[in-house]
C-alpha atoms as a PDB file:
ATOM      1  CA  UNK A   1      13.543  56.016 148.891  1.00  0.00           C
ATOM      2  CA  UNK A   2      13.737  59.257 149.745  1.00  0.00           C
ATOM      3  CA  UNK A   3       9.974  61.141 149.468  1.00  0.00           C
ATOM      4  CA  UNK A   4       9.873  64.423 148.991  1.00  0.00           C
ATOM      5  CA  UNK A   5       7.042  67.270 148.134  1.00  0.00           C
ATOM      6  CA  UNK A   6       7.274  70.472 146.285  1.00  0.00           C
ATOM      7  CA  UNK A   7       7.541  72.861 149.384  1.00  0.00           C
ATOM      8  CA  UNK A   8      10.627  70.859 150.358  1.00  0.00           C
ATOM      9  CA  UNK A   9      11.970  70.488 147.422  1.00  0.00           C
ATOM     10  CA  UNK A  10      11.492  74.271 146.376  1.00  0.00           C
ATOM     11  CA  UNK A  11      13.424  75.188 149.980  1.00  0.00           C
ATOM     12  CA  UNK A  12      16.300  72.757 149.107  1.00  0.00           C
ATOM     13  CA  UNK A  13      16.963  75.063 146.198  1.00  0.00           C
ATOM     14  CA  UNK A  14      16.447  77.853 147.831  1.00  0.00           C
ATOM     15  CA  UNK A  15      18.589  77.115 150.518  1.00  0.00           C
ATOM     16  CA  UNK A  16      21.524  75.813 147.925  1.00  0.00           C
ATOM     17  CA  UNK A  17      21.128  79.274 145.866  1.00  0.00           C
ATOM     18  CA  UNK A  18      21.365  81.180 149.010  1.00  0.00           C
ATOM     19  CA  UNK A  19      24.270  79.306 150.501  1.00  0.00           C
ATOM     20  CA  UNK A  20      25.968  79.850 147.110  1.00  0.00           C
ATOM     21  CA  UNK A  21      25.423  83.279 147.116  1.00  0.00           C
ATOM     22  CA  UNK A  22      27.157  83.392 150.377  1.00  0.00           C
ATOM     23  CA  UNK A  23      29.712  82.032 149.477  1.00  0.00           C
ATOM     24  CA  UNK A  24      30.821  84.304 146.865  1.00  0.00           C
ATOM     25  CA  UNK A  25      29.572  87.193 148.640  1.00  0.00           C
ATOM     26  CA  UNK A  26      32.387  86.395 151.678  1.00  0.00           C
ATOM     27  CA  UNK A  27      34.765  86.616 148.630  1.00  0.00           C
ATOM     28  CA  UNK A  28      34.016  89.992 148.325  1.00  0.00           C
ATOM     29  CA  UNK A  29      33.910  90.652 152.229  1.00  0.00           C
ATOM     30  CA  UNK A  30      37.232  89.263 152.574  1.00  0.00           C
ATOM     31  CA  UNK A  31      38.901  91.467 149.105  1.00  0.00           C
ATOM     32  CA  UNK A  32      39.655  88.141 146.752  1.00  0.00           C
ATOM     33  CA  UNK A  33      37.182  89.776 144.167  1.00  0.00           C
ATOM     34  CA  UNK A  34      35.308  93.626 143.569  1.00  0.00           C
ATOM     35  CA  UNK A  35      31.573  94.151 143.916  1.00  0.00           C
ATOM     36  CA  UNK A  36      31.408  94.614 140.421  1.00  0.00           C
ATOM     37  CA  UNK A  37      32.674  91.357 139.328  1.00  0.00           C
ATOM     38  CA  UNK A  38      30.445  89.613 142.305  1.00  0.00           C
ATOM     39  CA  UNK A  39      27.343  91.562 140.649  1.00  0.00           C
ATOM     40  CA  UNK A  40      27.917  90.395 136.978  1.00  0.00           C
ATOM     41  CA  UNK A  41      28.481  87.365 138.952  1.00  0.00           C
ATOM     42  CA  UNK A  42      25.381  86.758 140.225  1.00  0.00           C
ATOM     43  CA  UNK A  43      22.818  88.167 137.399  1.00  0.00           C
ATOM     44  CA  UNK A  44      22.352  85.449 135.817  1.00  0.00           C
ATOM     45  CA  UNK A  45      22.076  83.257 138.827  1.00  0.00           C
ATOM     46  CA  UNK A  46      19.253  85.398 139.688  1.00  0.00           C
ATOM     47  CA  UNK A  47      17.471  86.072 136.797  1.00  0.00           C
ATOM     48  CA  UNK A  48      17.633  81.619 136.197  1.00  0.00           C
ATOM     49  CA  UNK A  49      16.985  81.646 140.057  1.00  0.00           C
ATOM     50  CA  UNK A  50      13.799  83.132 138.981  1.00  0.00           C
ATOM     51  CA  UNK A  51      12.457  81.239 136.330  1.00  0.00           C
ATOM     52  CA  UNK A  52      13.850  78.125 138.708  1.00  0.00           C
ATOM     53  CA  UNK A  53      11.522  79.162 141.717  1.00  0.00           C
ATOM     54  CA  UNK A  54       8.485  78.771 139.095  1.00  0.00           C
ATOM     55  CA  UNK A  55       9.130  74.961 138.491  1.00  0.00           C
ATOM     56  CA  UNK A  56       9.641  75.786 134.603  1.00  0.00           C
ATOM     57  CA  UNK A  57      11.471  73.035 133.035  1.00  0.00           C
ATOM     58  CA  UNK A  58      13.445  74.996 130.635  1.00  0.00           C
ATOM     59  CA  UNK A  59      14.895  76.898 133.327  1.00  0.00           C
ATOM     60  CA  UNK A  60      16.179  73.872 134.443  1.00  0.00           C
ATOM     61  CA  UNK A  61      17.672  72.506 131.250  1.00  0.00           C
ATOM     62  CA  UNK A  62      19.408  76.093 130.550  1.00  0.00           C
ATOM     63  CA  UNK A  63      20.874  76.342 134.164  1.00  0.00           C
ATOM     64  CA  UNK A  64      22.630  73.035 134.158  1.00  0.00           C
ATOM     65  CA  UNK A  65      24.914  73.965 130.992  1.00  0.00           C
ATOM     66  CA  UNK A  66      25.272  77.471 132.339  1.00  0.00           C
ATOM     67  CA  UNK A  67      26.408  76.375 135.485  1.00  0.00           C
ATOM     68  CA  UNK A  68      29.404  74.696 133.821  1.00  0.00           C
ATOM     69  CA  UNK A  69      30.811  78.206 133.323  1.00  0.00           C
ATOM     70  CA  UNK A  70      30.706  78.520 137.161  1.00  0.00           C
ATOM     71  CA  UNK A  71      31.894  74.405 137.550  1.00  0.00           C
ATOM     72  CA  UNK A  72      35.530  75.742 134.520  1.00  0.00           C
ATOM     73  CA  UNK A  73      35.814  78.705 136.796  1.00  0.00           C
ATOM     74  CA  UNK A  74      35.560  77.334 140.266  1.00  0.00           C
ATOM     75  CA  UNK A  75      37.706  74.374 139.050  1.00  0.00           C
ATOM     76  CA  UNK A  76      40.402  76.525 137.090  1.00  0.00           C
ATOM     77  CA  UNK A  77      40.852  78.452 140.831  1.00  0.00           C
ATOM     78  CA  UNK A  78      40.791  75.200 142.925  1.00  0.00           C
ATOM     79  CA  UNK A  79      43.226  72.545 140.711  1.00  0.00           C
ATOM     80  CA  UNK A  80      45.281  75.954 138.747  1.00  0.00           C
ATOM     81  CA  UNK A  81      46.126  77.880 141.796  1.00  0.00           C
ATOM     82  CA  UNK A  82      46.746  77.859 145.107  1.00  0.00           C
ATOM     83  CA  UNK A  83      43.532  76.466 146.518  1.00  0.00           C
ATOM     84  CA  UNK A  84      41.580  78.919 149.035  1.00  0.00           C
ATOM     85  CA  UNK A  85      38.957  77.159 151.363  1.00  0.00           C
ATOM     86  CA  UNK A  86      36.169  79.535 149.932  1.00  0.00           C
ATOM     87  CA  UNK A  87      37.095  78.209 146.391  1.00  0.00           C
ATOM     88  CA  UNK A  88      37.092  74.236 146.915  1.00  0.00           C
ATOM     89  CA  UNK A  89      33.929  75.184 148.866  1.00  0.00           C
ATOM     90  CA  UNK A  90      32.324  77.177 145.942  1.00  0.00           C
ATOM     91  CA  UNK A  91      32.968  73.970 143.419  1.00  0.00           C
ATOM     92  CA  UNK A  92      31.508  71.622 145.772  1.00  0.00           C
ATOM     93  CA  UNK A  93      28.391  73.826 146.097  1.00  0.00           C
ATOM     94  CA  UNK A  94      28.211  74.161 142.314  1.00  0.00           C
ATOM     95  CA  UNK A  95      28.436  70.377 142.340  1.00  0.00           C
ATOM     96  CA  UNK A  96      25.738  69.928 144.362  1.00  0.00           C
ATOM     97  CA  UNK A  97      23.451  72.729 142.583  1.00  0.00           C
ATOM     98  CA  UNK A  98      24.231  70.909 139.698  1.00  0.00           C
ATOM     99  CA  UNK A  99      23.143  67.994 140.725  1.00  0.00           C
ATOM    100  CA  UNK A 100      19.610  69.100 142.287  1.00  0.00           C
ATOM    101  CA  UNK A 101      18.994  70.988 139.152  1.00  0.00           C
ATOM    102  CA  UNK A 102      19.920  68.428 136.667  1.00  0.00           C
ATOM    103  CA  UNK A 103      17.150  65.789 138.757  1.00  0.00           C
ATOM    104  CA  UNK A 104      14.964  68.855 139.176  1.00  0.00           C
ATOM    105  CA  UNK A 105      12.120  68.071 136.069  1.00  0.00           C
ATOM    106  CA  UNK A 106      11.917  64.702 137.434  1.00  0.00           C
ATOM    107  CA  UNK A 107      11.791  65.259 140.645  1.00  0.00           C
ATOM    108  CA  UNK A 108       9.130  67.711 139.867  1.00  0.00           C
ATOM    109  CA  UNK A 109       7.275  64.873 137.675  1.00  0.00           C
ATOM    110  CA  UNK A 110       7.381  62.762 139.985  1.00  0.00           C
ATOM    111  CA  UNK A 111       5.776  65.050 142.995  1.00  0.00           C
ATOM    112  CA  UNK A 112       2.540  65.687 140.449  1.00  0.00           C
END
């Protein structure tokens, strides 16, 4: 089974919010969206990110059903449109921050 302690698990999420960032943020770089829309974008992702980085289990709980906003957009771009490689890569990310977030209380139970 796969053992795990706070520090790493705390740097798996950051390094999933971070990479997600990215990913929108080359969005931007390469003109798909505006910096305004990437901003309102990424508010809430930060402000949750917050509350996220200080283990609080609500956080969690509120992040998973307001990432699937982010899952109905990413998939409405990917399966609606013309697929861009930035777009099937921003709904697998949102996948997998939806998974480590939705395990994330227990995981955190289970390191105490």
């Amino acid at each position: 089974m796969l053992s795990l302690n706070i520090e790493k698990y705390k740097l798996i999420t950051h390094a999933l919010f971070i990479s997600f960032f990215t990913i929108k943020f080359l969005n931007v770089v390469q003109e798909r969206i505006e910096l305004i829309l990437f901003i309102v974008w990424i508010m809430p992702l930060i402000i949750f990110y917050y509350f996220i980085n200080k283990l609080m289990v609500r956080a969690y709980q509120w992040f998973c059903f307001f990432l699937l906003i982010y899952f109905l957009d990413a998939s409405l771009k990917v399966f609606g449109t013309n697929a861009y490689w930035l777009d099937i890569l921003e709904l697998v990310w949102t996948c997998f921050l939806f998974i480590h977030i939705m395990y994330g209380p227990k995981s955190i139970k289970n390191m105490n």
